[in-house]
N, C-alpha and C. Protein backbone atom coordinates (compact mmCIF):
# COMPACT_ATOMS: atom_id res chain seq x y z
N UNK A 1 136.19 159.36 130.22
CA UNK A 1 135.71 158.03 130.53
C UNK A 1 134.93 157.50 129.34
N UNK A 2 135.16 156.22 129.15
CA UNK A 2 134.68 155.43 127.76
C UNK A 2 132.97 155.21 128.14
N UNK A 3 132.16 155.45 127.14
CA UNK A 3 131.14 154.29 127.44
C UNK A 3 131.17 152.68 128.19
N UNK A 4 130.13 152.33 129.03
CA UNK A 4 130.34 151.45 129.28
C UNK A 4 129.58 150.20 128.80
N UNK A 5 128.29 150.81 128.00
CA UNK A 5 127.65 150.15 127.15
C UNK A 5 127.35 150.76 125.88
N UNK A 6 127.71 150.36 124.86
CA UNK A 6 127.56 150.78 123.54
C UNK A 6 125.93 150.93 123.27
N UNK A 7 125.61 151.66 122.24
CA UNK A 7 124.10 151.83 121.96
C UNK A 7 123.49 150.48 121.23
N UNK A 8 124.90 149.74 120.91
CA UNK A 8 124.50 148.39 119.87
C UNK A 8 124.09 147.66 121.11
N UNK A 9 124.59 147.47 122.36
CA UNK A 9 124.78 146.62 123.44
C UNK A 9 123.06 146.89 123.94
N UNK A 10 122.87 147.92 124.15
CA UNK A 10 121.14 147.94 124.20
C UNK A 10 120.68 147.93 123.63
N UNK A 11 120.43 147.95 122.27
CA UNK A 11 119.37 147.51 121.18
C UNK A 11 119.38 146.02 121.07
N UNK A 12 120.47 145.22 121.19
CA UNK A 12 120.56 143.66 121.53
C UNK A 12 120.07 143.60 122.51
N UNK A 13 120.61 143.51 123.84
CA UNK A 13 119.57 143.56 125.28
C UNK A 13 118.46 143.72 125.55
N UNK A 14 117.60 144.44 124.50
CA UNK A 14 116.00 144.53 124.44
C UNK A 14 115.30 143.61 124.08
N UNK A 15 116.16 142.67 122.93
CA UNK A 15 115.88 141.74 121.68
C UNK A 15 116.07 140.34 122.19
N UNK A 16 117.38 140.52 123.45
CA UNK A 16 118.20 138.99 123.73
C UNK A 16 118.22 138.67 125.42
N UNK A 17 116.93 138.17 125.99
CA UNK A 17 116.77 138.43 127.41
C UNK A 17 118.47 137.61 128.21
N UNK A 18 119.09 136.78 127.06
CA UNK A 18 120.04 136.02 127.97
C UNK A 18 121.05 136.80 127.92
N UNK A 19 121.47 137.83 126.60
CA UNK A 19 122.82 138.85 126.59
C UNK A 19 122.11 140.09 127.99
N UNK A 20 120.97 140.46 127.97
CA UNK A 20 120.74 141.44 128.78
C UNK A 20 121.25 140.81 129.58
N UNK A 21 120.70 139.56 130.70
CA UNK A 21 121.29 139.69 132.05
C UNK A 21 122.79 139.23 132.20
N UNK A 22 123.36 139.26 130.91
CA UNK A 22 125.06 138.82 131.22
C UNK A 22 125.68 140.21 131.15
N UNK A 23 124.88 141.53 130.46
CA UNK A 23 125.09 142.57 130.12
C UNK A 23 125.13 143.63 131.41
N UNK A 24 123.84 143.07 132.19
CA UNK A 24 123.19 143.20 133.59
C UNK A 24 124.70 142.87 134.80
N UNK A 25 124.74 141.47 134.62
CA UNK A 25 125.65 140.94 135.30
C UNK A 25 127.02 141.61 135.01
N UNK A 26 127.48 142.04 134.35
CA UNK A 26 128.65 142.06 134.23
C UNK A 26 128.81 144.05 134.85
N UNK A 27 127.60 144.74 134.80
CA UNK A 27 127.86 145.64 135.38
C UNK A 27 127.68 146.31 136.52
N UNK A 28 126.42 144.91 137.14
CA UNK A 28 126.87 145.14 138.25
C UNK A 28 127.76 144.79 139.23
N UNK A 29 128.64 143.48 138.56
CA UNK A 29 130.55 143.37 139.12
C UNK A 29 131.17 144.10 138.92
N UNK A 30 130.98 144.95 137.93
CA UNK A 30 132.04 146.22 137.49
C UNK A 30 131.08 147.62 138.53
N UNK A 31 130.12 147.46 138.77
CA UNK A 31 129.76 148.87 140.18
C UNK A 31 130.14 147.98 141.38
N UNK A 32 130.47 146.66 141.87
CA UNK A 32 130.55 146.77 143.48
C UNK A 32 132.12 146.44 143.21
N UNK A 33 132.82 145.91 142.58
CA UNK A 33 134.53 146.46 142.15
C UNK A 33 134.48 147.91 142.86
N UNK A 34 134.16 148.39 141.99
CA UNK A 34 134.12 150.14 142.32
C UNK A 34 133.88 150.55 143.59
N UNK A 35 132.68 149.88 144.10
CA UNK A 35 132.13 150.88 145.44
C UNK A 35 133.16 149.77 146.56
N UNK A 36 133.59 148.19 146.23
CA UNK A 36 134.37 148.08 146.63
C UNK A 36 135.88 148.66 147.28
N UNK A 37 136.01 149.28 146.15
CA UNK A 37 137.52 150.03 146.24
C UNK A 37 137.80 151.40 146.53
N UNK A 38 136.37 151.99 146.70
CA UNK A 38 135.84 153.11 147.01
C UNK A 38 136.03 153.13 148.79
N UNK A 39 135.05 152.08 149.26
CA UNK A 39 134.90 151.40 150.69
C UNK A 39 136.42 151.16 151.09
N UNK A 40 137.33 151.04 150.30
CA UNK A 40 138.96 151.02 150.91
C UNK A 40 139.31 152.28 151.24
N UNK A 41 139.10 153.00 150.55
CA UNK A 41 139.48 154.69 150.44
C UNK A 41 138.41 155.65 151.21
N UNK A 42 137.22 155.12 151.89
CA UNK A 42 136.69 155.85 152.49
C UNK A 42 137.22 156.70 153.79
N UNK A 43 138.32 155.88 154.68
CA UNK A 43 138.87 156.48 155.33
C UNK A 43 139.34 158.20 155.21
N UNK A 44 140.16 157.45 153.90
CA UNK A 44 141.48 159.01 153.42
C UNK A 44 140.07 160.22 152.55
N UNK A 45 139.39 159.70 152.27
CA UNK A 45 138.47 161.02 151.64
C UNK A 45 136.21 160.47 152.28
N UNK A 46 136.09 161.18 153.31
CA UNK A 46 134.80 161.20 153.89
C UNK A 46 133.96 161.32 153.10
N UNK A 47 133.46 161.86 151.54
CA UNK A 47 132.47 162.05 150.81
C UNK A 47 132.49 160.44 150.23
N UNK A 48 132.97 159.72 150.23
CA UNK A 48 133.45 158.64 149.21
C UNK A 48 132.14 157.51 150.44
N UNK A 49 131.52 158.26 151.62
CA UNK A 49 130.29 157.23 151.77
C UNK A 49 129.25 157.84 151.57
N UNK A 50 129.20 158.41 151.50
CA UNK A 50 127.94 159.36 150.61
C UNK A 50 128.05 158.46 149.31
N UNK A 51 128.97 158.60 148.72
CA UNK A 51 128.76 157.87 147.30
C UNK A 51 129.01 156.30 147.46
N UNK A 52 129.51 155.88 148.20
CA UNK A 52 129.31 154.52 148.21
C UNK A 52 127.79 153.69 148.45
N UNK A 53 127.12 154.97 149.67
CA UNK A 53 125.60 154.31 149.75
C UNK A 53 124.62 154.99 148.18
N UNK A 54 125.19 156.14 147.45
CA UNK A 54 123.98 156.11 146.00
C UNK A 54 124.45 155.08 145.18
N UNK A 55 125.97 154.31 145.33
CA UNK A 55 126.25 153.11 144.32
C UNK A 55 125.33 152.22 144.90
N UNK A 56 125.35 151.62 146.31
CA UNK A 56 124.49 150.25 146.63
C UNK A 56 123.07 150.69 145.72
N UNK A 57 122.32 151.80 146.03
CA UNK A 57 121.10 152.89 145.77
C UNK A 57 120.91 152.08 144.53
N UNK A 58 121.66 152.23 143.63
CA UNK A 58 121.85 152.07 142.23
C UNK A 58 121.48 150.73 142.05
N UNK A 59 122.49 149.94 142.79
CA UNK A 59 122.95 148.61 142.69
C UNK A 59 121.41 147.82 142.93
N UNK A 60 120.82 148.20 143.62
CA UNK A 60 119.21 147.76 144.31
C UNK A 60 118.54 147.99 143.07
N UNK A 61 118.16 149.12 142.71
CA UNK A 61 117.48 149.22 141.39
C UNK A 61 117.81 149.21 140.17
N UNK A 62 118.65 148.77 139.68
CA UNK A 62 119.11 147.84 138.78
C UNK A 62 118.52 146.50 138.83
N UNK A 63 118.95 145.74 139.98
CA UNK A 63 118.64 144.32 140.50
C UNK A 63 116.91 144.57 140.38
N UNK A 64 116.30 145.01 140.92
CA UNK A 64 114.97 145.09 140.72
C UNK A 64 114.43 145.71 139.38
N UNK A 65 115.02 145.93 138.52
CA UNK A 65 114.50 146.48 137.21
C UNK A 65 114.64 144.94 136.59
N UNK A 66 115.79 144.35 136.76
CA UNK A 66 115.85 143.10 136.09
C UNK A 66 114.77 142.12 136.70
N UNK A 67 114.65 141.65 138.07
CA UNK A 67 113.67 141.14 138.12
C UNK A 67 112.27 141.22 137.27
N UNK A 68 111.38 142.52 137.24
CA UNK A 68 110.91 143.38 136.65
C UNK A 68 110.70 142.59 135.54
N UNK A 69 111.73 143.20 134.65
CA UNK A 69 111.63 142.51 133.03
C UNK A 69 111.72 141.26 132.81
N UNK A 70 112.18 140.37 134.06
CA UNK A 70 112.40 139.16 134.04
C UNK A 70 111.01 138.10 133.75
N UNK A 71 109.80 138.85 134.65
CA UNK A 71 108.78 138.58 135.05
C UNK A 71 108.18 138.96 133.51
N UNK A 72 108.06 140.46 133.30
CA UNK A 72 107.00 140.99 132.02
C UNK A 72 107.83 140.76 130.59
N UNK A 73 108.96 140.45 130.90
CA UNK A 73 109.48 140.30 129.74
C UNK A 73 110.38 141.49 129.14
N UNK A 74 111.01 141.61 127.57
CA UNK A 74 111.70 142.96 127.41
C UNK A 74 110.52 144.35 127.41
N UNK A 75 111.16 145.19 127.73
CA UNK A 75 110.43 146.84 127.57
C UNK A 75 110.93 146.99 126.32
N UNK A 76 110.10 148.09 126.04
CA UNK A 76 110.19 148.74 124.69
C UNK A 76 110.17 150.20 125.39
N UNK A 77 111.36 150.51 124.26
CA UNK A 77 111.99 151.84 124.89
C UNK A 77 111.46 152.80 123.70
């Protein structure tokens, strides 16, 4: 599996609050795609809601990390 964010993609995102949340945005359409299509297939394989509720898990704190920085501004990592 490829990276899904390059190390260049977060050193910009620290620097560029408007690329972060398109950076933000764009992965968390690319995790509920996933837990989307996951939620199709939960039937044929039972572990697949176990992992569908640590994706929402995820999906929540993400969304609240951005708020977060939204408010204090970028972190310094």
């Amino acid at each position: 599996m490829s990276a899904l964010v390059s190390e260049e993609d977060l050193a910009r995102a620290r620097m560029d609050g408007a690329f972060r949340h398109r950076l933000m945005a764009e992965s968390l359409d690319r995790l509920l795609s996933l837990l989307n299509e996951m939620r199709r297939q939960s039937e044929e394989y039972p572990e697949r809601a176990r992992q569908i509720r640590e994706g929402v898990d995820l999906a929540v704190k993400l969304a609240d990390r951005l708020q977060i920085e939204d408010k204090s501004g970028p972190r310094v990592a």
